[in-house]
PDB file of N, CA and C in Angstrom:
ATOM      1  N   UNK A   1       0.817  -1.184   0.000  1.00  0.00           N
ATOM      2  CA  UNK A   1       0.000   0.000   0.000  1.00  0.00           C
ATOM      3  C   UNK A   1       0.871   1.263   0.000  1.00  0.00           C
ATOM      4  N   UNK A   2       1.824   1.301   0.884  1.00  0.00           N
ATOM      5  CA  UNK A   2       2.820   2.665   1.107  1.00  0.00           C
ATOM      6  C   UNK A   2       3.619   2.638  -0.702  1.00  0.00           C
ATOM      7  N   UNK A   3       4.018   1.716  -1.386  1.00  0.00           N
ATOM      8  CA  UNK A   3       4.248   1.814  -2.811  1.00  0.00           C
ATOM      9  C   UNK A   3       3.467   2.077  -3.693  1.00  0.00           C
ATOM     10  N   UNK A   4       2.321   2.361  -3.852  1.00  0.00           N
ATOM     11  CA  UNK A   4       0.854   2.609  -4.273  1.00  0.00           C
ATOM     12  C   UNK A   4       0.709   3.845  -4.227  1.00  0.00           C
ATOM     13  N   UNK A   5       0.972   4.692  -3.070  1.00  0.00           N
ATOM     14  CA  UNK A   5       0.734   5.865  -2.650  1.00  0.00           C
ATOM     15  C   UNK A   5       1.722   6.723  -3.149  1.00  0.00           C
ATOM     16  N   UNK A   6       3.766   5.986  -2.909  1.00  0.00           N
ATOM     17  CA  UNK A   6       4.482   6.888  -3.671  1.00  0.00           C
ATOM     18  C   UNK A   6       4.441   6.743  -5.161  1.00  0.00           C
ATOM     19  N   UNK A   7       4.111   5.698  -5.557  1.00  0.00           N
ATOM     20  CA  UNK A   7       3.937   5.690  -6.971  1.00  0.00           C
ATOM     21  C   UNK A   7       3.026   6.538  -7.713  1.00  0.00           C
ATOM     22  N   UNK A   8       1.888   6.725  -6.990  1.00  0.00           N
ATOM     23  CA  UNK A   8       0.639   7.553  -6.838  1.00  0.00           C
ATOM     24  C   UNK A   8       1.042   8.983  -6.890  1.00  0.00           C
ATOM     25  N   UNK A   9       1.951   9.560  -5.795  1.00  0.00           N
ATOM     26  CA  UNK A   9       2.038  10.966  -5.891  1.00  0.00           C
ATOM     27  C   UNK A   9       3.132  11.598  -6.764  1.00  0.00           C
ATOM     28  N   UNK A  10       4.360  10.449  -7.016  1.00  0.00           N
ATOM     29  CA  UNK A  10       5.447  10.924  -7.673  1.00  0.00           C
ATOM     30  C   UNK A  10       4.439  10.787  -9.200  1.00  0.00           C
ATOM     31  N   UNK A  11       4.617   9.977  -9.613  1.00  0.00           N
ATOM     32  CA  UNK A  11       3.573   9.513 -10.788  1.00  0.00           C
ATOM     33  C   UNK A  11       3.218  10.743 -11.487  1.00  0.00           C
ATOM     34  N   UNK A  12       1.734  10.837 -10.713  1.00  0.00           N
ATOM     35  CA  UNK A  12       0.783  11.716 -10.732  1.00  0.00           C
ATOM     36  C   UNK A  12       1.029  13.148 -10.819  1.00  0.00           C
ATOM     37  N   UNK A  13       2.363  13.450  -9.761  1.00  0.00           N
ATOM     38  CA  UNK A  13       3.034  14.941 -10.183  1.00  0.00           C
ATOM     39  C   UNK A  13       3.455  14.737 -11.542  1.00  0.00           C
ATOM     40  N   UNK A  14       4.276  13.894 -12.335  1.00  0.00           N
ATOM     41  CA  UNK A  14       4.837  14.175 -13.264  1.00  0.00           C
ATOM     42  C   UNK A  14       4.046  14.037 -14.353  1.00  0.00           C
ATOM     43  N   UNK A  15       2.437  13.451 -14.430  1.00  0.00           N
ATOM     44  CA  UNK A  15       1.306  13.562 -15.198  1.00  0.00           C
ATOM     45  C   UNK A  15       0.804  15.057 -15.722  1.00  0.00           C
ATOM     46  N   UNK A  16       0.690  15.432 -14.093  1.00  0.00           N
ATOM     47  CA  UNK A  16       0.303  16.692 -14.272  1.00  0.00           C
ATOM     48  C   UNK A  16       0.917  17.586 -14.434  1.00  0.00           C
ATOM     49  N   UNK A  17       2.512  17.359 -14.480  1.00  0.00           N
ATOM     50  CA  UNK A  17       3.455  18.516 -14.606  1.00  0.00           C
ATOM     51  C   UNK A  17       3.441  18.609 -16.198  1.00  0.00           C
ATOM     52  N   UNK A  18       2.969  17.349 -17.085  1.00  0.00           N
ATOM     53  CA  UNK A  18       2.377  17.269 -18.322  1.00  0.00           C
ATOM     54  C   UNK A  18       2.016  17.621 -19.303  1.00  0.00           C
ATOM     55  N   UNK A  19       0.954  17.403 -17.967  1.00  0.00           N
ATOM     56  CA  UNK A  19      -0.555  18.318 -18.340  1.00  0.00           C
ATOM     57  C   UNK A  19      -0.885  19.690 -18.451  1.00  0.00           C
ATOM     58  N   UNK A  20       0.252  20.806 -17.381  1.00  0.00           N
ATOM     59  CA  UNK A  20       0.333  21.731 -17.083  1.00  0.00           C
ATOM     60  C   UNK A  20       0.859  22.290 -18.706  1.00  0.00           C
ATOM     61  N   UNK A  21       2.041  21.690 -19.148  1.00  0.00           N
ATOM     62  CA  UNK A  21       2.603  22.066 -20.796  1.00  0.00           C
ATOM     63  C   UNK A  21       1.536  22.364 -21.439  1.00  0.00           C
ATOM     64  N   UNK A  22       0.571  21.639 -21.951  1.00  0.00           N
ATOM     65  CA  UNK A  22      -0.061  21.297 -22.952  1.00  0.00           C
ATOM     66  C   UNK A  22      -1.729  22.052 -22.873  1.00  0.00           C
ATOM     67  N   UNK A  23      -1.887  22.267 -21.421  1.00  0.00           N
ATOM     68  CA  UNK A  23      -3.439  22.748 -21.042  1.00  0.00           C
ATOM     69  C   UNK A  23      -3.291  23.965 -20.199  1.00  0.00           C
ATOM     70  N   UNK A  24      -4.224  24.422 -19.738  1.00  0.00           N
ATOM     71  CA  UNK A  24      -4.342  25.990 -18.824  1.00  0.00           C
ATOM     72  C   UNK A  24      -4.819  25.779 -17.694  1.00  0.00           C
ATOM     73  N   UNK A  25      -4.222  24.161 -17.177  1.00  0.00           N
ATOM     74  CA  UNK A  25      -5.125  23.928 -15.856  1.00  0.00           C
ATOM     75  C   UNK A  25      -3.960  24.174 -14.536  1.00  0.00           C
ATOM     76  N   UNK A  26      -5.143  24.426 -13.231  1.00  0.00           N
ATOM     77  CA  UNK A  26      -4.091  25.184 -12.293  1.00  0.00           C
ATOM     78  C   UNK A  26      -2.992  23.357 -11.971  1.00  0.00           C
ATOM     79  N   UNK A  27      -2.113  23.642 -10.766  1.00  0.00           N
ATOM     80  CA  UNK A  27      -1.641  22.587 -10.336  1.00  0.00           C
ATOM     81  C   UNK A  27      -2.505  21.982  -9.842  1.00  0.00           C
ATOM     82  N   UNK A  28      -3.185  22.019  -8.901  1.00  0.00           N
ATOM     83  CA  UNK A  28      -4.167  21.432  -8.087  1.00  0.00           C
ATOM     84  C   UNK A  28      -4.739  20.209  -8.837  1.00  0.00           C
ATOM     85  N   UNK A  29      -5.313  21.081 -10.295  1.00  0.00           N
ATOM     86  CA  UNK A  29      -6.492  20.047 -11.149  1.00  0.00           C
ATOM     87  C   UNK A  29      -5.871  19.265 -12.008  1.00  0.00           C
ATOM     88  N   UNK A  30      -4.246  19.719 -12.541  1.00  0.00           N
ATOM     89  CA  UNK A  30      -3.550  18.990 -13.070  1.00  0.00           C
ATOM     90  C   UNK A  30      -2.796  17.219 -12.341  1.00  0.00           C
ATOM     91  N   UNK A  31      -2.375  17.845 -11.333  1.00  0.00           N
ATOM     92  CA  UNK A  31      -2.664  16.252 -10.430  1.00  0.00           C
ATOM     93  C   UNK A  31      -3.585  15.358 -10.476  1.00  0.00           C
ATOM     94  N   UNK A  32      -4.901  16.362 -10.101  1.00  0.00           N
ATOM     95  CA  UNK A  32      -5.770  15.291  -9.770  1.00  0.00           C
ATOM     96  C   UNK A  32      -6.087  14.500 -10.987  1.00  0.00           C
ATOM     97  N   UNK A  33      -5.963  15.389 -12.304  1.00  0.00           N
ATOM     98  CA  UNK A  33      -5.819  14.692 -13.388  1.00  0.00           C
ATOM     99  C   UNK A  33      -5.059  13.660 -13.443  1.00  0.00           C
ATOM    100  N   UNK A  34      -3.726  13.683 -13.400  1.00  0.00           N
ATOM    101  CA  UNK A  34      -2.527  12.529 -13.314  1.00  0.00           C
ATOM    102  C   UNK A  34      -3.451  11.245 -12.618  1.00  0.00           C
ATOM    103  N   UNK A  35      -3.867  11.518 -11.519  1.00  0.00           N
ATOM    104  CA  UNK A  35      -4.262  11.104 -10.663  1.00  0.00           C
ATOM    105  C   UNK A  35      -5.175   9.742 -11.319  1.00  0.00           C
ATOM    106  N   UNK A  36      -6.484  10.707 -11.937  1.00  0.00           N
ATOM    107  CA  UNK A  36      -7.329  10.189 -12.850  1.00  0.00           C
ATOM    108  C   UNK A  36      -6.414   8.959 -13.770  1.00  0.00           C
ATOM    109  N   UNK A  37      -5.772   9.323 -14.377  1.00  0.00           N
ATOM    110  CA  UNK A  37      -5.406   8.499 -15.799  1.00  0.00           C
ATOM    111  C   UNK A  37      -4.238   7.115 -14.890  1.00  0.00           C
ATOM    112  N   UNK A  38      -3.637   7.542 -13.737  1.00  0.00           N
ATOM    113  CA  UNK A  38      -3.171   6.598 -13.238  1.00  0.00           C
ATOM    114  C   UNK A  38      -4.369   5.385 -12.122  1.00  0.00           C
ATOM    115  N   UNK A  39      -5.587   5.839 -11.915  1.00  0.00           N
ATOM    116  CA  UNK A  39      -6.556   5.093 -11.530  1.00  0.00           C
ATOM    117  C   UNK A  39      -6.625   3.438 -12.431  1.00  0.00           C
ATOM    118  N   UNK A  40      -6.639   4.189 -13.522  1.00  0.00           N
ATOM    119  CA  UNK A  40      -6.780   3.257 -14.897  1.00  0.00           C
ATOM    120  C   UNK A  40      -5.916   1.910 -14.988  1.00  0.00           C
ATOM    121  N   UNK A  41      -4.710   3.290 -15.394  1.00  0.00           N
ATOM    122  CA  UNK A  41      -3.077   2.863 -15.979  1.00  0.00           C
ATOM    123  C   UNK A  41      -2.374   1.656 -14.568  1.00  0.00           C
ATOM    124  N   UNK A  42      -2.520   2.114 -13.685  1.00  0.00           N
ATOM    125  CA  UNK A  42      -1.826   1.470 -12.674  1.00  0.00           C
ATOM    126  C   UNK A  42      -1.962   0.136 -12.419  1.00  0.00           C
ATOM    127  N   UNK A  43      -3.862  -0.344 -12.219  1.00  0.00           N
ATOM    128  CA  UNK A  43      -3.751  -1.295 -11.609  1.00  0.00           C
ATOM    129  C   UNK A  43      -3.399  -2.577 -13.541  1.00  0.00           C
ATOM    130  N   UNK A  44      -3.708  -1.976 -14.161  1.00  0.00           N
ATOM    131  CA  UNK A  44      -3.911  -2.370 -15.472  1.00  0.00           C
ATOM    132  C   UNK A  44      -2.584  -3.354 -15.373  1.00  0.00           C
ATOM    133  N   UNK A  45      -1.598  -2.624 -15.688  1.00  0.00           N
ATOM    134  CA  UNK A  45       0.069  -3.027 -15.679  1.00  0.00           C
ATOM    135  C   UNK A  45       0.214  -3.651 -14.458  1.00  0.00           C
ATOM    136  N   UNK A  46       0.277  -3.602 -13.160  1.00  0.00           N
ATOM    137  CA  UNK A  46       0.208  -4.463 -12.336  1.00  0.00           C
ATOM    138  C   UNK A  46      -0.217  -5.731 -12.114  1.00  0.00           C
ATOM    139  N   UNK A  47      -1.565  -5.817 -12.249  1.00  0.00           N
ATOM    140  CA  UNK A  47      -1.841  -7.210 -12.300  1.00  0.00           C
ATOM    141  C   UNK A  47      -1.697  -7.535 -14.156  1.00  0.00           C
ATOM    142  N   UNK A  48      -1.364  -7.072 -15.121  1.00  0.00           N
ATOM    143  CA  UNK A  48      -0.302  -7.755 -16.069  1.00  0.00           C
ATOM    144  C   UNK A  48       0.750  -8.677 -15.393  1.00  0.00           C
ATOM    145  N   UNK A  49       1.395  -7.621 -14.964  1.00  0.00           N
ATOM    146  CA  UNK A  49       3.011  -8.213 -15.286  1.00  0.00           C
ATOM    147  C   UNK A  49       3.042  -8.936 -13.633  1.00  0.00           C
ATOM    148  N   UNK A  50       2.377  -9.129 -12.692  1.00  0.00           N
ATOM    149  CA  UNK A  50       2.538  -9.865 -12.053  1.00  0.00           C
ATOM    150  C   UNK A  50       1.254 -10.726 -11.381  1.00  0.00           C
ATOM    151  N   UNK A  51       0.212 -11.120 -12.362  1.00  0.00           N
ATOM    152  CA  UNK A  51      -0.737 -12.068 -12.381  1.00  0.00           C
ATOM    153  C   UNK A  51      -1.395 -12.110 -11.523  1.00  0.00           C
ATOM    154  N   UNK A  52      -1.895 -10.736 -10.770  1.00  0.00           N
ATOM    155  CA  UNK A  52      -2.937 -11.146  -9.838  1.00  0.00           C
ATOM    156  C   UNK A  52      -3.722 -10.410 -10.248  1.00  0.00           C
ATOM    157  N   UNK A  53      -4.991 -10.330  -9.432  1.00  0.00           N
ATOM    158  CA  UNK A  53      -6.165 -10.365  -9.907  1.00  0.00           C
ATOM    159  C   UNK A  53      -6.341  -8.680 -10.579  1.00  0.00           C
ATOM    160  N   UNK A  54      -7.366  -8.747 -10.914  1.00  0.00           N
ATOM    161  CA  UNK A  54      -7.303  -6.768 -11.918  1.00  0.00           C
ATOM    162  C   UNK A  54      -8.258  -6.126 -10.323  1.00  0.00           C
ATOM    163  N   UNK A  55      -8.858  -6.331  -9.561  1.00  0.00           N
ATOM    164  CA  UNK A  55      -9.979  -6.161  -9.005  1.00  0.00           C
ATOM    165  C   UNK A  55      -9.142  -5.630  -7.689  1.00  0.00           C
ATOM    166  N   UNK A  56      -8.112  -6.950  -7.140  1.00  0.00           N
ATOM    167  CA  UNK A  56      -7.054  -6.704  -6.012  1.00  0.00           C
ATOM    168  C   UNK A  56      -6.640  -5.079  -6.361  1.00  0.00           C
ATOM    169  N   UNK A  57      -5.659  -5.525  -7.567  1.00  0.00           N
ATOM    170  CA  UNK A  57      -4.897  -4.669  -7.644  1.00  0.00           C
ATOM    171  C   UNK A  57      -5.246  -2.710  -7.524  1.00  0.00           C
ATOM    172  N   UNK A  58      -6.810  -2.453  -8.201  1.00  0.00           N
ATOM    173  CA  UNK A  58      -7.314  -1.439  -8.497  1.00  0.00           C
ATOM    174  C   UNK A  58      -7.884  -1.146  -6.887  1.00  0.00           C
ATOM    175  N   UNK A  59      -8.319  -1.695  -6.091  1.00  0.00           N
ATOM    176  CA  UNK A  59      -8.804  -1.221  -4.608  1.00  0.00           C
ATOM    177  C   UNK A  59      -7.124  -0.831  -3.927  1.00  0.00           C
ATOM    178  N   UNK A  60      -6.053  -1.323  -4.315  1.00  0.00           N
ATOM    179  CA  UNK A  60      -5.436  -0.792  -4.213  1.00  0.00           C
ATOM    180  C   UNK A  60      -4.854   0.689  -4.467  1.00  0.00           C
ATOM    181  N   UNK A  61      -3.789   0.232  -5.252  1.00  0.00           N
ATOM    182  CA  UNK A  61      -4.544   1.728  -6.273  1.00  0.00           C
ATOM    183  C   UNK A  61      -5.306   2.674  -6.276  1.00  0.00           C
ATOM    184  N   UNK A  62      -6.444   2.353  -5.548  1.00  0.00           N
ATOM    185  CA  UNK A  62      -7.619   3.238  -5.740  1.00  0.00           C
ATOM    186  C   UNK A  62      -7.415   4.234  -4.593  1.00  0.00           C
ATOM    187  N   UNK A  63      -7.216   3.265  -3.692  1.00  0.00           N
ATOM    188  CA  UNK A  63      -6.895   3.704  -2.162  1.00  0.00           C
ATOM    189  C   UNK A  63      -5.445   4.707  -2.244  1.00  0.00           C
ATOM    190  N   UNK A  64      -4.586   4.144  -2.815  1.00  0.00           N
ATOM    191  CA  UNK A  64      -3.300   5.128  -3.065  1.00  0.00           C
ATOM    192  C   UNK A  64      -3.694   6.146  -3.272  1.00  0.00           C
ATOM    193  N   UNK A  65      -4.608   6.490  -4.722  1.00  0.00           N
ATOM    194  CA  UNK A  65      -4.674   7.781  -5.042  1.00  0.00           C
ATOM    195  C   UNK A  65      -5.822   8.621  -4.065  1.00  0.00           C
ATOM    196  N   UNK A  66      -6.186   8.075  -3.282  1.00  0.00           N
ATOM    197  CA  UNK A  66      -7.064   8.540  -2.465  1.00  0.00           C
ATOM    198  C   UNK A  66      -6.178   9.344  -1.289  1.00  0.00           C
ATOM    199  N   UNK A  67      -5.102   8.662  -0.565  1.00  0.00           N
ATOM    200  CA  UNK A  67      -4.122   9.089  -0.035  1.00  0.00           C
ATOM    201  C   UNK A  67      -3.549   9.896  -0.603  1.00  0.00           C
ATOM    202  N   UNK A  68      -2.974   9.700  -2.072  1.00  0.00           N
ATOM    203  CA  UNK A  68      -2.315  10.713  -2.648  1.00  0.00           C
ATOM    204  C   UNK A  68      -2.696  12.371  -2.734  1.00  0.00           C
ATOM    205  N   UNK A  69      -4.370  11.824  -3.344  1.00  0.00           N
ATOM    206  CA  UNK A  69      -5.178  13.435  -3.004  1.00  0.00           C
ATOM    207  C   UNK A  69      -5.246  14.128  -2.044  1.00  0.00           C
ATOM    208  N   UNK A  70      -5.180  13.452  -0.958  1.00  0.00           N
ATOM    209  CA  UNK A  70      -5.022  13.947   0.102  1.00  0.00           C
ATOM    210  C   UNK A  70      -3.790  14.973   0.761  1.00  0.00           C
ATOM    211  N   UNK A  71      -2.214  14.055  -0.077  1.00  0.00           N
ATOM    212  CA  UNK A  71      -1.275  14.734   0.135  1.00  0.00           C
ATOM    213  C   UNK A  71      -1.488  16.275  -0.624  1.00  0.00           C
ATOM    214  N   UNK A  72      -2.065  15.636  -2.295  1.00  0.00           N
ATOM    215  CA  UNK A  72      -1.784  16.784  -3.024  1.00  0.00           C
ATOM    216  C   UNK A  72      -2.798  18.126  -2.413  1.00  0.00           C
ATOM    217  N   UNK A  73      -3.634  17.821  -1.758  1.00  0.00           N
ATOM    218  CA  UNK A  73      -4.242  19.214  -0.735  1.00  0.00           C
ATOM    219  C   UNK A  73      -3.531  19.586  -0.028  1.00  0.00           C
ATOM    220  N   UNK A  74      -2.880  19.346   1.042  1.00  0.00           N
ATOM    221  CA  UNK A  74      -1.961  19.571   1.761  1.00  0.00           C
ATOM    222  C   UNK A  74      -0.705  19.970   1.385  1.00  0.00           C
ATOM    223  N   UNK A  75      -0.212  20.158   0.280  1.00  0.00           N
ATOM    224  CA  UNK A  75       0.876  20.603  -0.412  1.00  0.00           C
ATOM    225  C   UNK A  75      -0.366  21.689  -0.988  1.00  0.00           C
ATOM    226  N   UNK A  76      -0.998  22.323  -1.398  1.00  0.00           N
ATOM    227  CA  UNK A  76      -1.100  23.298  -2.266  1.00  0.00           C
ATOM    228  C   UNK A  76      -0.823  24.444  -0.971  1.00  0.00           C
ATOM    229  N   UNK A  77      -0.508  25.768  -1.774  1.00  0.00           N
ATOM    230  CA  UNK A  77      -0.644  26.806  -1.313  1.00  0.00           C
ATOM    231  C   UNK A  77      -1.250  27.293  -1.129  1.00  0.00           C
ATOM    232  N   UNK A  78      -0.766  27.768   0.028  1.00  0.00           N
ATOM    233  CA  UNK A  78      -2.206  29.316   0.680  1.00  0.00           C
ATOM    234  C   UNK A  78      -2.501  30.005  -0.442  1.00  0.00           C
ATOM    235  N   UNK A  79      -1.944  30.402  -1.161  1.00  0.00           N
ATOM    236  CA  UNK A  79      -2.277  31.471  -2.511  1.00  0.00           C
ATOM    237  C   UNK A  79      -3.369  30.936  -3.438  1.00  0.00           C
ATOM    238  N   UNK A  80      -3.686  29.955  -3.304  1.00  0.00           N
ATOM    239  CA  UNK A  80      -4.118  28.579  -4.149  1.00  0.00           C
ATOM    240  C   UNK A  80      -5.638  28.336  -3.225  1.00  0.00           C
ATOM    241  N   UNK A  81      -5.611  28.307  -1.915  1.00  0.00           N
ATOM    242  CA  UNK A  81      -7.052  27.835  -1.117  1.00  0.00           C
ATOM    243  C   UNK A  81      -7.500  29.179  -0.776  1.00  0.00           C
ATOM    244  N   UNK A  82      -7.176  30.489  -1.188  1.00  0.00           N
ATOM    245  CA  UNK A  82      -7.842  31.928  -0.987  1.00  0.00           C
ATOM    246  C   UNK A  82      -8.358  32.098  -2.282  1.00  0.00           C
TER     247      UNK A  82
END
């Protein structure tokens, strides 16, 4: 689970650091984006390449990015929640 979560937030920053290039979205929504597309992506490749179930793997996962969102609130700036 604690690998889920850093995979989740490192990940997910560099999704949205991305996303930030290419779109006009703040940081905040750009994560949660990352966030989004690694919901998918994550458990997908996981239970690939190491044969367990798709169902395990995504409540995992799921839960990471749930934690993760959590971090990514707590990292935004005051400038950002005014």
């Amino acid at each position: 689970m604690f690998g889920a979560v850093i995979v989740m937030v490192l990940v997910g920053t560099l999704i949205g650091w991305l996303l930030r290039k290419v779109s006009a979205l703040s940081v905040f929504t750009s994560r949660l984006a990352g966030l989004a597309v690694l919901v998918v992506a994550a458990p997908a490749f996981y239970s690939f390449n190491s044969g367990s179930p798709f169902a395990e793997a995504f409540v995992t996962y799921g839960l990471g990015a749930l934690i993760a969102a959590g971090v990514f609130y707590f990292l935004k700036s005051r400038q950002q929640r005014a």
